[in-house]
PDB file of N, CA and C in Angstrom:
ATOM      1  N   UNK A   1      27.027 -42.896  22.123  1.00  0.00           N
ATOM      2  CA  UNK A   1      26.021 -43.224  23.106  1.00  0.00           C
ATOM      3  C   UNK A   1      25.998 -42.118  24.169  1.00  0.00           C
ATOM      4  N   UNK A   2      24.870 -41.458  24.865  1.00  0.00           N
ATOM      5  CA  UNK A   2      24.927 -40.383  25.169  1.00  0.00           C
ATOM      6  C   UNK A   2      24.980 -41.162  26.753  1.00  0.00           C
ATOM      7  N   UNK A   3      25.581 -40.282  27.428  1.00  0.00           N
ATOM      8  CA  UNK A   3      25.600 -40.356  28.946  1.00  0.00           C
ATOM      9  C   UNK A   3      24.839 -39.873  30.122  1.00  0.00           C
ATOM     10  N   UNK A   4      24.520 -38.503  29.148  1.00  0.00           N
ATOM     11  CA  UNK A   4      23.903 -37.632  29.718  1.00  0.00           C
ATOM     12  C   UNK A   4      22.549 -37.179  28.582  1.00  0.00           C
ATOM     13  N   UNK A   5      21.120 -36.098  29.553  1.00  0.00           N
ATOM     14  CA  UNK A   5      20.669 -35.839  28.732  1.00  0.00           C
ATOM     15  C   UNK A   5      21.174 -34.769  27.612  1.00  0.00           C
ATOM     16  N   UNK A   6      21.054 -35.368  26.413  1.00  0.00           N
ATOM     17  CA  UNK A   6      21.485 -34.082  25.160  1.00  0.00           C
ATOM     18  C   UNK A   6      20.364 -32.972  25.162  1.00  0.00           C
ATOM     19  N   UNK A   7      20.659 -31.686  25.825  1.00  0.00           N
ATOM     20  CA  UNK A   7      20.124 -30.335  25.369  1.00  0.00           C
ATOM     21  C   UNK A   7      19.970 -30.432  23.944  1.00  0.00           C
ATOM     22  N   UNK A   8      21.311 -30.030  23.327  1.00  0.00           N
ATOM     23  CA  UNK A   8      21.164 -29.778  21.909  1.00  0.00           C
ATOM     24  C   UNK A   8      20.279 -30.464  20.770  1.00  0.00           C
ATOM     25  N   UNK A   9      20.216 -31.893  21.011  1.00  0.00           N
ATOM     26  CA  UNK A   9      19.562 -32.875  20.266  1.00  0.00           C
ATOM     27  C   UNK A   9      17.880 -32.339  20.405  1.00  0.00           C
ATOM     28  N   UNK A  10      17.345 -32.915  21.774  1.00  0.00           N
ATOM     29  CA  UNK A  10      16.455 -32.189  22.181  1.00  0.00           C
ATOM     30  C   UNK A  10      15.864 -30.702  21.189  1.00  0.00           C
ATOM     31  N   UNK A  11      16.753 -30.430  21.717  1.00  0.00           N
ATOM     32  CA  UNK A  11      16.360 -28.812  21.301  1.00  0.00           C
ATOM     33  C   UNK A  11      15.966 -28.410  19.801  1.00  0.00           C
ATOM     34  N   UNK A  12      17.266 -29.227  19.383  1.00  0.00           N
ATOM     35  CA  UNK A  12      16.874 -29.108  17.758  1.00  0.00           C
ATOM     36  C   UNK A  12      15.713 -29.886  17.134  1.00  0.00           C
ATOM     37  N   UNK A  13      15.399 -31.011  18.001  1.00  0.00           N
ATOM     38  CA  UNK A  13      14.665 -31.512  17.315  1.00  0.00           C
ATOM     39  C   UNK A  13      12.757 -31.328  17.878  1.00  0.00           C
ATOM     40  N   UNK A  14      12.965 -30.308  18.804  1.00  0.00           N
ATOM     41  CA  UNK A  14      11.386 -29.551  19.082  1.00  0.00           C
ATOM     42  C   UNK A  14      12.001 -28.283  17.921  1.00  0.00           C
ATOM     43  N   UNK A  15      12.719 -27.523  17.615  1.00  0.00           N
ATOM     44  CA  UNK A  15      12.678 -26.875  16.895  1.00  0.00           C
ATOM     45  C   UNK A  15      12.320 -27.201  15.142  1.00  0.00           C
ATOM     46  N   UNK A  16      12.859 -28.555  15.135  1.00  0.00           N
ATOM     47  CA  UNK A  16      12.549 -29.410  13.773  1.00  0.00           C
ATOM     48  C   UNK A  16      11.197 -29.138  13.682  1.00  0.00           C
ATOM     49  N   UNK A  17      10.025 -29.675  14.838  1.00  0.00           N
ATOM     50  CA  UNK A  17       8.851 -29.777  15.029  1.00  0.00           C
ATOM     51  C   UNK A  17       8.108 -28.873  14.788  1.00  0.00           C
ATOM     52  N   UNK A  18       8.736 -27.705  15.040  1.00  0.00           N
ATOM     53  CA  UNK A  18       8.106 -26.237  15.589  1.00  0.00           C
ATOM     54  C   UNK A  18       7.298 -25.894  17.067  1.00  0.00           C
ATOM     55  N   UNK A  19       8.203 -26.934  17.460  1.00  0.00           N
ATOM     56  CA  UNK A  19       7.739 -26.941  18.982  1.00  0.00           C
ATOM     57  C   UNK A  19       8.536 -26.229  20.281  1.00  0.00           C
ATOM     58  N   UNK A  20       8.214 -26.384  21.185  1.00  0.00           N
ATOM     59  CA  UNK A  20       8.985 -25.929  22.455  1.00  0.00           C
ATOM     60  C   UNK A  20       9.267 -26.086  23.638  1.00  0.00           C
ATOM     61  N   UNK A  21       9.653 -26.520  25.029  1.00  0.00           N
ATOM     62  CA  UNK A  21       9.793 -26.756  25.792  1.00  0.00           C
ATOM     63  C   UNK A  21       8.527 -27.135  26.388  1.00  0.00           C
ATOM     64  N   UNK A  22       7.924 -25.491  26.508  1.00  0.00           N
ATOM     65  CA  UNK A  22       6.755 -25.592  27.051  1.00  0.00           C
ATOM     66  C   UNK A  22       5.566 -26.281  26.622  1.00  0.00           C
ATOM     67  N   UNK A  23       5.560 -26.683  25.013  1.00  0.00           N
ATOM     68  CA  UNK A  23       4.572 -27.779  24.361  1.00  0.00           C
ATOM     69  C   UNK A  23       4.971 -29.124  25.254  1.00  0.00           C
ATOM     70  N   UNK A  24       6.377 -29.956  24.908  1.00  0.00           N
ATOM     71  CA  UNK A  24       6.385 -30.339  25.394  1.00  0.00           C
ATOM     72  C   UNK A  24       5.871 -31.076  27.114  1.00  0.00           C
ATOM     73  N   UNK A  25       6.346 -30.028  27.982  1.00  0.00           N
ATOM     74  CA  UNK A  25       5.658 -29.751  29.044  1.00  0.00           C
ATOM     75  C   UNK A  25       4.312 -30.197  29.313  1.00  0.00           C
ATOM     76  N   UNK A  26       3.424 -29.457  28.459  1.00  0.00           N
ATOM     77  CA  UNK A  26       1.838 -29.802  28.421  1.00  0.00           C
ATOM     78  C   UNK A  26       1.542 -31.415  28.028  1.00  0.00           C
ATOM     79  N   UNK A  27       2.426 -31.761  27.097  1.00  0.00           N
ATOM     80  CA  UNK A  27       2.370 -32.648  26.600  1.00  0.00           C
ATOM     81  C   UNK A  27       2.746 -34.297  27.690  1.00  0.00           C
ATOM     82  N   UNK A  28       3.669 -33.922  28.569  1.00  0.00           N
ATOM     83  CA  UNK A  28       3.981 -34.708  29.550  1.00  0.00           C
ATOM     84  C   UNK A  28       2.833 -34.482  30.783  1.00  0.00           C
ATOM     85  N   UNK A  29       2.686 -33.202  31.017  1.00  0.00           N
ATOM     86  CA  UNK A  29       1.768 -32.790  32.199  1.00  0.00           C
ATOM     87  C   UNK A  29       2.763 -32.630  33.674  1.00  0.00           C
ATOM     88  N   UNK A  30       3.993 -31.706  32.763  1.00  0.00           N
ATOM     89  CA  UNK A  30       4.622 -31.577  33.725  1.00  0.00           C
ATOM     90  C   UNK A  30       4.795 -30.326  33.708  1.00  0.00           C
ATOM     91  N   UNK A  31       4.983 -29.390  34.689  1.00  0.00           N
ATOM     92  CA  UNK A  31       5.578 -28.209  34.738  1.00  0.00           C
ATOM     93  C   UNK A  31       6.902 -27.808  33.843  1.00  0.00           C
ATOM     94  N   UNK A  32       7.073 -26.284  33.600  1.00  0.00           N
ATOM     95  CA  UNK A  32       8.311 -26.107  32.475  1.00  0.00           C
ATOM     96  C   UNK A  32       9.351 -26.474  33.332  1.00  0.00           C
ATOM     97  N   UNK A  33       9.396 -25.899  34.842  1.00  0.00           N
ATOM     98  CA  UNK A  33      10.428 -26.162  35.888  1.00  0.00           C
ATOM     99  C   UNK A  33      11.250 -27.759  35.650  1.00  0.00           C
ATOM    100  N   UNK A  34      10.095 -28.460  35.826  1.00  0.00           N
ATOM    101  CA  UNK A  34      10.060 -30.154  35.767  1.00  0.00           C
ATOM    102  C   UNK A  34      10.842 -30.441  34.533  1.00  0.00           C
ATOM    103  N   UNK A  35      10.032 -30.288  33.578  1.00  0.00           N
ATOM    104  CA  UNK A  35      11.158 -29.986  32.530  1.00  0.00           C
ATOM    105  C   UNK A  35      12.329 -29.609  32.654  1.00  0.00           C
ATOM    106  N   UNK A  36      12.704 -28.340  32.977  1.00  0.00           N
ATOM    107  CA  UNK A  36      13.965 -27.580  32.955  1.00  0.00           C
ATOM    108  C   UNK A  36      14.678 -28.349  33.639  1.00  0.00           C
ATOM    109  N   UNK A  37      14.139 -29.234  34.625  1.00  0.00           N
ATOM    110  CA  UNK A  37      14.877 -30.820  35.564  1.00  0.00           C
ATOM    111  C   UNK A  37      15.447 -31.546  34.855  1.00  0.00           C
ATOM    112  N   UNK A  38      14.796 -32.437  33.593  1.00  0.00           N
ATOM    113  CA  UNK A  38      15.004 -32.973  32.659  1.00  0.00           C
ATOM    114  C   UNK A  38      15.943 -32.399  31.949  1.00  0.00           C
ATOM    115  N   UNK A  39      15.899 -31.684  31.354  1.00  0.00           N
ATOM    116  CA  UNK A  39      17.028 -30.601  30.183  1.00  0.00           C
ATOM    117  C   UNK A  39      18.428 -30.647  30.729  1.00  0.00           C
ATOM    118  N   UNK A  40      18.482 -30.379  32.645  1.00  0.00           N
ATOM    119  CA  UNK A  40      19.768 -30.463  33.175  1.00  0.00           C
ATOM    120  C   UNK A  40      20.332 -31.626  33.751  1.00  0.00           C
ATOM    121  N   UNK A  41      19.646 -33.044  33.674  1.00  0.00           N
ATOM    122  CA  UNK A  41      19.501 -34.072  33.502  1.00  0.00           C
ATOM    123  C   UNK A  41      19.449 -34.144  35.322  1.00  0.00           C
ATOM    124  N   UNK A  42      18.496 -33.755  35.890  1.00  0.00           N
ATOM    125  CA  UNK A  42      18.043 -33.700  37.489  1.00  0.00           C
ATOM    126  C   UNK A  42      16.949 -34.579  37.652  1.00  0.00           C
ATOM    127  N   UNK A  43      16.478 -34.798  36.568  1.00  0.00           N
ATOM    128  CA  UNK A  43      14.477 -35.874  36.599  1.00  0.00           C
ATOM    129  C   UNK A  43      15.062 -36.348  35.471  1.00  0.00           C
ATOM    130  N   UNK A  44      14.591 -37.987  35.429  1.00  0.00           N
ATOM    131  CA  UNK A  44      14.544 -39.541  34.910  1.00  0.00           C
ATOM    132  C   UNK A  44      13.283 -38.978  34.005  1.00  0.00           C
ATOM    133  N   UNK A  45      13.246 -39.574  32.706  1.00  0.00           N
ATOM    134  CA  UNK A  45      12.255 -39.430  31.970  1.00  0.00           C
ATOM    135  C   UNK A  45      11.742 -41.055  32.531  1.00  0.00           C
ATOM    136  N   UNK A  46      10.282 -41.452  32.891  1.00  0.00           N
ATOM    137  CA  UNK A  46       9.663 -42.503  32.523  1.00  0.00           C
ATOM    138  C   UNK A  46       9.404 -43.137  31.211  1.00  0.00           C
ATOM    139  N   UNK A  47       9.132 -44.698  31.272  1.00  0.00           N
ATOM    140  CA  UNK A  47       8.718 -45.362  29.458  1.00  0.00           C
ATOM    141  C   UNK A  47       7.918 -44.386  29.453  1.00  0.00           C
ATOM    142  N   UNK A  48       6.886 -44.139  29.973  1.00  0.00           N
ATOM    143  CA  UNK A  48       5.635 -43.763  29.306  1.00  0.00           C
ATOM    144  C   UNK A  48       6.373 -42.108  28.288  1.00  0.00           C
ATOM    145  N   UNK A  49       6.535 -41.206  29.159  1.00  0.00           N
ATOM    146  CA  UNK A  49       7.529 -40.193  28.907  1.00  0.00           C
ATOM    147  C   UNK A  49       7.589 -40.707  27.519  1.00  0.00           C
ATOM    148  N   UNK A  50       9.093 -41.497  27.494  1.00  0.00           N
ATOM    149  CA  UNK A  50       9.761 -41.816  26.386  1.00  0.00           C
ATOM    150  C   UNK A  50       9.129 -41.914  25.727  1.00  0.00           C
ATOM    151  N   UNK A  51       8.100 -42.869  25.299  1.00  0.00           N
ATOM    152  CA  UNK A  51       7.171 -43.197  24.090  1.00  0.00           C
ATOM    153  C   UNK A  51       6.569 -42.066  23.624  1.00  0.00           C
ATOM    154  N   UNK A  52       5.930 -40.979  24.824  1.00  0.00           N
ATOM    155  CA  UNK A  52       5.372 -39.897  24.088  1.00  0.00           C
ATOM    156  C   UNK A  52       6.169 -38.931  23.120  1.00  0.00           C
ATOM    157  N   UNK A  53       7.369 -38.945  23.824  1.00  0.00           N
ATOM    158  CA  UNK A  53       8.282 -37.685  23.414  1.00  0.00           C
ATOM    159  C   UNK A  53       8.640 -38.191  21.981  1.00  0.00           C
ATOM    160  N   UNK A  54       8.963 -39.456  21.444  1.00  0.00           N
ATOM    161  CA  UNK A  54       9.337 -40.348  20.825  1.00  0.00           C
ATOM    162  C   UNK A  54       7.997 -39.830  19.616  1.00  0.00           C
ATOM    163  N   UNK A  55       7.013 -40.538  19.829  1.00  0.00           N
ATOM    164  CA  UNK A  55       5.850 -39.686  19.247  1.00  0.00           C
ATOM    165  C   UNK A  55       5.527 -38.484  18.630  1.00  0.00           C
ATOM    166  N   UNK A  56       5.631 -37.422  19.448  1.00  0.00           N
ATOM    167  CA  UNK A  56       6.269 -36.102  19.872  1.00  0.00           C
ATOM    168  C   UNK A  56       6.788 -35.570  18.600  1.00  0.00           C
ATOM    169  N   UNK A  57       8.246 -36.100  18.777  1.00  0.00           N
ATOM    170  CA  UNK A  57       9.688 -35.889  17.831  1.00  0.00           C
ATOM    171  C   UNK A  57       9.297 -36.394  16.308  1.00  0.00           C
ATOM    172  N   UNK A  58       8.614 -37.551  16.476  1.00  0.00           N
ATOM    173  CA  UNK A  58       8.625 -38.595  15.018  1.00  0.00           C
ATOM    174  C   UNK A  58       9.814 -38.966  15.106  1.00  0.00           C
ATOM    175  N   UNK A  59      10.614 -39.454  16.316  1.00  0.00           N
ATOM    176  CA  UNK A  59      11.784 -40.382  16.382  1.00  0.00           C
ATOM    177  C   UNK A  59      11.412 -41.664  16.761  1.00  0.00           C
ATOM    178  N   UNK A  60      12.236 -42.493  17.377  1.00  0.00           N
ATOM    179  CA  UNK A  60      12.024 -44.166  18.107  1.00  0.00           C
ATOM    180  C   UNK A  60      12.437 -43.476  19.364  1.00  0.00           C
ATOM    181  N   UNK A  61      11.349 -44.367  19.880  1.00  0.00           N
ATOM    182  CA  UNK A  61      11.595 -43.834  21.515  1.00  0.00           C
ATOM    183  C   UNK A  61      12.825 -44.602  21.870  1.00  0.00           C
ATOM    184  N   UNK A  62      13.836 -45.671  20.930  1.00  0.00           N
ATOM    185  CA  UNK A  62      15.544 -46.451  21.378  1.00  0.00           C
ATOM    186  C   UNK A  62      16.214 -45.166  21.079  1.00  0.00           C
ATOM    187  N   UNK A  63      15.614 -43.823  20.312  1.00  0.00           N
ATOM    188  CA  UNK A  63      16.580 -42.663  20.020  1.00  0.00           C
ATOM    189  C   UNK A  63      16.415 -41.604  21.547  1.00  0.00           C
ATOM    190  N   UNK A  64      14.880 -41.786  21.782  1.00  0.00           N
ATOM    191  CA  UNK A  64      14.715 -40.682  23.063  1.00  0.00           C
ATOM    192  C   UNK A  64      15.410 -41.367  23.857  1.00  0.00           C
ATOM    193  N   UNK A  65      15.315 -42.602  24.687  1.00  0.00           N
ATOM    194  CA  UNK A  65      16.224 -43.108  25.591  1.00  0.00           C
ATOM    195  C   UNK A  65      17.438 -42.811  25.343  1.00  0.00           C
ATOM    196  N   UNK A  66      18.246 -43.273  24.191  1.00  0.00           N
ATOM    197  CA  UNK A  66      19.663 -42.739  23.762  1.00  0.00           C
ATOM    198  C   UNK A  66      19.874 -41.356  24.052  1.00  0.00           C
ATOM    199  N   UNK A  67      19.132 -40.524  23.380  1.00  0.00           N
ATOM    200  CA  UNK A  67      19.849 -39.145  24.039  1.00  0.00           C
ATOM    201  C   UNK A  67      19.006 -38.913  25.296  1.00  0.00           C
ATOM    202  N   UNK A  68      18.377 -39.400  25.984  1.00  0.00           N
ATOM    203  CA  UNK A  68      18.228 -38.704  27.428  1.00  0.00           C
ATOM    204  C   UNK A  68      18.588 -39.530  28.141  1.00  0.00           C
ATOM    205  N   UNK A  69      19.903 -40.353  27.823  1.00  0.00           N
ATOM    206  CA  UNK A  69      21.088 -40.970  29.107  1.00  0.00           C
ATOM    207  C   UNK A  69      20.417 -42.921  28.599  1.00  0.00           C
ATOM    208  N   UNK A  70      21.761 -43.263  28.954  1.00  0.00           N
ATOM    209  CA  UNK A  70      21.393 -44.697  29.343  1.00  0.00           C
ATOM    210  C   UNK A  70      20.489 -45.504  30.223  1.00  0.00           C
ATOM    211  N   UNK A  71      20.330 -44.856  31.400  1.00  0.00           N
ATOM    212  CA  UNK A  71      19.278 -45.148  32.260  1.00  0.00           C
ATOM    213  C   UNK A  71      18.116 -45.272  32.240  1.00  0.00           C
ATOM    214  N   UNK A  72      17.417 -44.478  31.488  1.00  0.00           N
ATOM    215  CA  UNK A  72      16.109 -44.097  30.883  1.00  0.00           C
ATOM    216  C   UNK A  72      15.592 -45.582  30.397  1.00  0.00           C
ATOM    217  N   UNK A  73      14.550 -45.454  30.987  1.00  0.00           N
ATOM    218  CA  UNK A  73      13.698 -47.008  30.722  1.00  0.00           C
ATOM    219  C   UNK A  73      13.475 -46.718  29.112  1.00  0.00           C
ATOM    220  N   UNK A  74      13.535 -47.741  28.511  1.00  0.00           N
ATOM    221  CA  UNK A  74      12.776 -47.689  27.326  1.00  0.00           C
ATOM    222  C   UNK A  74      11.526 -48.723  27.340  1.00  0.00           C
ATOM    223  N   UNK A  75      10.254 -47.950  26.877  1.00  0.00           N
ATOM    224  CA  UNK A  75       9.372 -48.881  27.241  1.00  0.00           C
ATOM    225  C   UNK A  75       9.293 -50.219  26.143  1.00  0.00           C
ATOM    226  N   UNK A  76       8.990 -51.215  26.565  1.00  0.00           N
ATOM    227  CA  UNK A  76       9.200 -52.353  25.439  1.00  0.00           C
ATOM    228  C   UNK A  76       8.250 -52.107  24.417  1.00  0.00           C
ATOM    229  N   UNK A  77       6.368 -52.415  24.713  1.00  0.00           N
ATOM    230  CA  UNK A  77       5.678 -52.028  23.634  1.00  0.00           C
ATOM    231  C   UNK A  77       6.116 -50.870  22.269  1.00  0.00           C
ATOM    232  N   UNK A  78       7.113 -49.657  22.976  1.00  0.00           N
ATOM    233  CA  UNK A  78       7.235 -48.508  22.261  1.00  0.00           C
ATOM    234  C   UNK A  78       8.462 -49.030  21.141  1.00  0.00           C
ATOM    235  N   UNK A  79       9.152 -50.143  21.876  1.00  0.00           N
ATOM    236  CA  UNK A  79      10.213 -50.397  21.429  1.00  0.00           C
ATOM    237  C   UNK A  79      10.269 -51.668  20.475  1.00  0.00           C
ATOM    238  N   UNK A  80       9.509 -51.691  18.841  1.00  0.00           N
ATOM    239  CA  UNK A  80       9.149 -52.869  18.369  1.00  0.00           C
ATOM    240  C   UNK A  80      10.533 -53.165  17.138  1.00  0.00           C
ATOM    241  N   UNK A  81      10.000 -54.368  16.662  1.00  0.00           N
ATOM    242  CA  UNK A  81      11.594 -54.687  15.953  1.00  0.00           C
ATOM    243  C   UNK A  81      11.498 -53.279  15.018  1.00  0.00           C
ATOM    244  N   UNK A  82      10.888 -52.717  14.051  1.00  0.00           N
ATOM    245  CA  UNK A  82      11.283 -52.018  13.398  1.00  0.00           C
ATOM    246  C   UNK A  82      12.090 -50.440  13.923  1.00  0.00           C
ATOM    247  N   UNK A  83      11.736 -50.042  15.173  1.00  0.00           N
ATOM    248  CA  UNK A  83      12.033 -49.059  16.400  1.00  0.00           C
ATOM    249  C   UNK A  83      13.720 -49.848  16.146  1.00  0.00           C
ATOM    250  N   UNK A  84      14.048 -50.661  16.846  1.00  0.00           N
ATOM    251  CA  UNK A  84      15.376 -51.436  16.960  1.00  0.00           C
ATOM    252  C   UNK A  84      15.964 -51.533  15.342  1.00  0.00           C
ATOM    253  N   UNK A  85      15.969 -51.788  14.438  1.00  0.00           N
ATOM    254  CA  UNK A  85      16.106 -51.867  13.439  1.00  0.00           C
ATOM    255  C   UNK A  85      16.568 -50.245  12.611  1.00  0.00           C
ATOM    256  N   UNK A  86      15.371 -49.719  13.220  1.00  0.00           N
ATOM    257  CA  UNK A  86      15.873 -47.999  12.676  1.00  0.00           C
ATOM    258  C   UNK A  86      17.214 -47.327  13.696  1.00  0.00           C
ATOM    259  N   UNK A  87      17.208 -47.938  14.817  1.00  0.00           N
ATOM    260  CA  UNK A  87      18.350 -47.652  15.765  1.00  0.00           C
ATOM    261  C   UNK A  87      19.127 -47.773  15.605  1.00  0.00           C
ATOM    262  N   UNK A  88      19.416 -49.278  15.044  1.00  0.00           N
ATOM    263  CA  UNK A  88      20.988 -50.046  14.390  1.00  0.00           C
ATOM    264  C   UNK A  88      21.340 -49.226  13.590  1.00  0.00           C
ATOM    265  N   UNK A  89      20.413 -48.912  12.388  1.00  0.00           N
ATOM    266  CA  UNK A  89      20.582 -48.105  11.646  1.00  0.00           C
ATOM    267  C   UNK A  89      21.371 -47.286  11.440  1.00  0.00           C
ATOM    268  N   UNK A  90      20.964 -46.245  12.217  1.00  0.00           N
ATOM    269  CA  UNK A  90      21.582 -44.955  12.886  1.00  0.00           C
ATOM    270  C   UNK A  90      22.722 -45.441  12.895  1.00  0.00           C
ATOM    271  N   UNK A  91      22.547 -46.337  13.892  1.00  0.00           N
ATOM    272  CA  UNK A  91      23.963 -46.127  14.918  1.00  0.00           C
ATOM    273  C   UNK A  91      25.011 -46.723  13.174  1.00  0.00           C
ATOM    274  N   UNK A  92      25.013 -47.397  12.378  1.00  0.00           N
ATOM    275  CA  UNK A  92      25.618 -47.957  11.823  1.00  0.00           C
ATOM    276  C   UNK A  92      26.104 -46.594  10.813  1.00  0.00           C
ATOM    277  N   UNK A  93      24.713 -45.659  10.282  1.00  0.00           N
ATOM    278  CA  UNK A  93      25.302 -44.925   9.323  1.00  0.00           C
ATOM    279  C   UNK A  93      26.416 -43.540  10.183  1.00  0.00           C
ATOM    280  N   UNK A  94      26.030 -43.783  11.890  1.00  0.00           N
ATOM    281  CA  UNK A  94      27.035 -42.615  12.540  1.00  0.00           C
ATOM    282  C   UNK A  94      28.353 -43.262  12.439  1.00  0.00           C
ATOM    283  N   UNK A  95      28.596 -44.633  12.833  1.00  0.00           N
ATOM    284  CA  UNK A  95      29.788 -45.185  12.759  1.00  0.00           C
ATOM    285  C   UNK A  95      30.628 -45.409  10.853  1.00  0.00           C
ATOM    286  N   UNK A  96      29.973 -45.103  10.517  1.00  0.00           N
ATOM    287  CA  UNK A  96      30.442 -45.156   8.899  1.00  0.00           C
ATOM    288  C   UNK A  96      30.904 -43.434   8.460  1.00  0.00           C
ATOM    289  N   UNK A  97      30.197 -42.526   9.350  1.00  0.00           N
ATOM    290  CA  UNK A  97      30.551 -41.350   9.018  1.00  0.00           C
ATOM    291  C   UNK A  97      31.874 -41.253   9.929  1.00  0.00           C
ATOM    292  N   UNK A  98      31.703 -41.654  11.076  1.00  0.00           N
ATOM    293  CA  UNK A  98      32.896 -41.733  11.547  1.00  0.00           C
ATOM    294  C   UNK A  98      34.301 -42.257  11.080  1.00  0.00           C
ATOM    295  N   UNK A  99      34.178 -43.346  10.435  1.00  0.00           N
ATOM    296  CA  UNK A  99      34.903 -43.921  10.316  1.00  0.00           C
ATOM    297  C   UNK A  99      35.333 -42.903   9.027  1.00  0.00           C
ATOM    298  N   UNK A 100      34.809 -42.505   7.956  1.00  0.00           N
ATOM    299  CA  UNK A 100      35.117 -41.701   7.009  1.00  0.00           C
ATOM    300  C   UNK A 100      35.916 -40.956   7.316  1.00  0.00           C
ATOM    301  N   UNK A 101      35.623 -40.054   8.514  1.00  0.00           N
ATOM    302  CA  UNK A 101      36.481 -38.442   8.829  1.00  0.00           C
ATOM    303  C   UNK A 101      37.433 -39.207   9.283  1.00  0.00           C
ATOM    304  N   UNK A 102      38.059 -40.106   9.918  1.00  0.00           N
ATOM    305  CA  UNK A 102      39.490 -40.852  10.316  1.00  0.00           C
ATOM    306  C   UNK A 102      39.804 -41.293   9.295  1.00  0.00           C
ATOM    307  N   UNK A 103      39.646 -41.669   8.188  1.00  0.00           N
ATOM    308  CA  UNK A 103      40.573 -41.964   6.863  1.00  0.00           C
ATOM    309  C   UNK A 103      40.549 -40.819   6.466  1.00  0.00           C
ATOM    310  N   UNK A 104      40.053 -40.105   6.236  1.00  0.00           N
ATOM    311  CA  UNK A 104      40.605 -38.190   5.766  1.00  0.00           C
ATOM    312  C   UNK A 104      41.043 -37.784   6.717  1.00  0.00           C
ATOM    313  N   UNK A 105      41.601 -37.880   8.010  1.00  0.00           N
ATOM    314  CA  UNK A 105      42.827 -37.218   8.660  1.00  0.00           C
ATOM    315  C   UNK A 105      43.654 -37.974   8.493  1.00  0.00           C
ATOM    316  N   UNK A 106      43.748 -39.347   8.204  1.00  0.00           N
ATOM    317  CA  UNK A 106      45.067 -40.182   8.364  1.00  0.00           C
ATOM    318  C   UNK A 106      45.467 -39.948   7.094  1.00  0.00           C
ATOM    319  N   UNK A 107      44.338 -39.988   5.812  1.00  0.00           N
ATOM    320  CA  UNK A 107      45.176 -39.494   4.648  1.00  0.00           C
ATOM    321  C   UNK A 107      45.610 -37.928   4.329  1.00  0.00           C
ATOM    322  N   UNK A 108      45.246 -36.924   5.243  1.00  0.00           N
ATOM    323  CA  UNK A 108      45.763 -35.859   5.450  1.00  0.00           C
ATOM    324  C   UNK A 108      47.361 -35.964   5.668  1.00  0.00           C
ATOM    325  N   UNK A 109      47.096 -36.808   6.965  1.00  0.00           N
ATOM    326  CA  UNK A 109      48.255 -36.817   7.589  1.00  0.00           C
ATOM    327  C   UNK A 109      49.537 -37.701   6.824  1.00  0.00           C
ATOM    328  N   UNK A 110      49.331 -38.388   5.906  1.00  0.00           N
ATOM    329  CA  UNK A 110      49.971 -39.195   5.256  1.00  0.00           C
ATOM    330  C   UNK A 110      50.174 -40.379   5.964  1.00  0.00           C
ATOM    331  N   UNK A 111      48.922 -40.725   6.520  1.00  0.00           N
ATOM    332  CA  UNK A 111      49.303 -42.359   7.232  1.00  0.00           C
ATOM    333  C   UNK A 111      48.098 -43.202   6.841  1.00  0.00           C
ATOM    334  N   UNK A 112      47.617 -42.842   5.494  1.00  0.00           N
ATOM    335  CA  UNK A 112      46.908 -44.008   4.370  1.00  0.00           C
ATOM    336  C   UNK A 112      47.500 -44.841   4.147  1.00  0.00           C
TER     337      UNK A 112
END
């Protein structure tokens, strides 16, 4: 669960797009500066925000809230059962990968 906003996530995933900060930007109707606020986690993304960026990405705006901090409103309309559903998701297949790489160090380590 992210705490803060994720640069990297972000980043990679306007690069997924073939996009860029500054699309973005236009896309909010905010300055790159304003942005560059956001990126260093100095400016709150709004729902509305979220839903677009969410849009944006071709993610769930429960993923844009997640990586741009806990705080971040998630807007409800944006946020429908299948949005929640693809979230669990996630979160279930990260905790299964996780859980994988700790049984391959413990059986590294010989404490299988």
């Amino acid at each position: 669960m992210a705490l803060f906003f994720d640069q990297a996530w972000f980043d990679a995933r306007l690069a997924a797009t073939g996009s860029t900060r500054a699309d973005l930007a236009r896309l909010l109707k905010l300055s790159d500066e304003q942005v560059g606020e956001v990126w260093k986690d100095q400016r709150e993304l709004r729902a509305g925000d979220v839903a677009a960026i969410a849009r944006f990405l071709n993610v769930t705006a429960g993923e844009v809230a997640l990586r741009a901090g806990v705080s971040t409103p998630v807007p409800a309309a944006a946020l429908s059962r299948d949005d929640h559903v693809a979230g669990l998701e996630k979160r279930v297949e990260q905790l299964e990968r996780q859980l994988g790489d700790i049984l391959v160090l413990l059986a590294r380590n010989g404490l299988k």
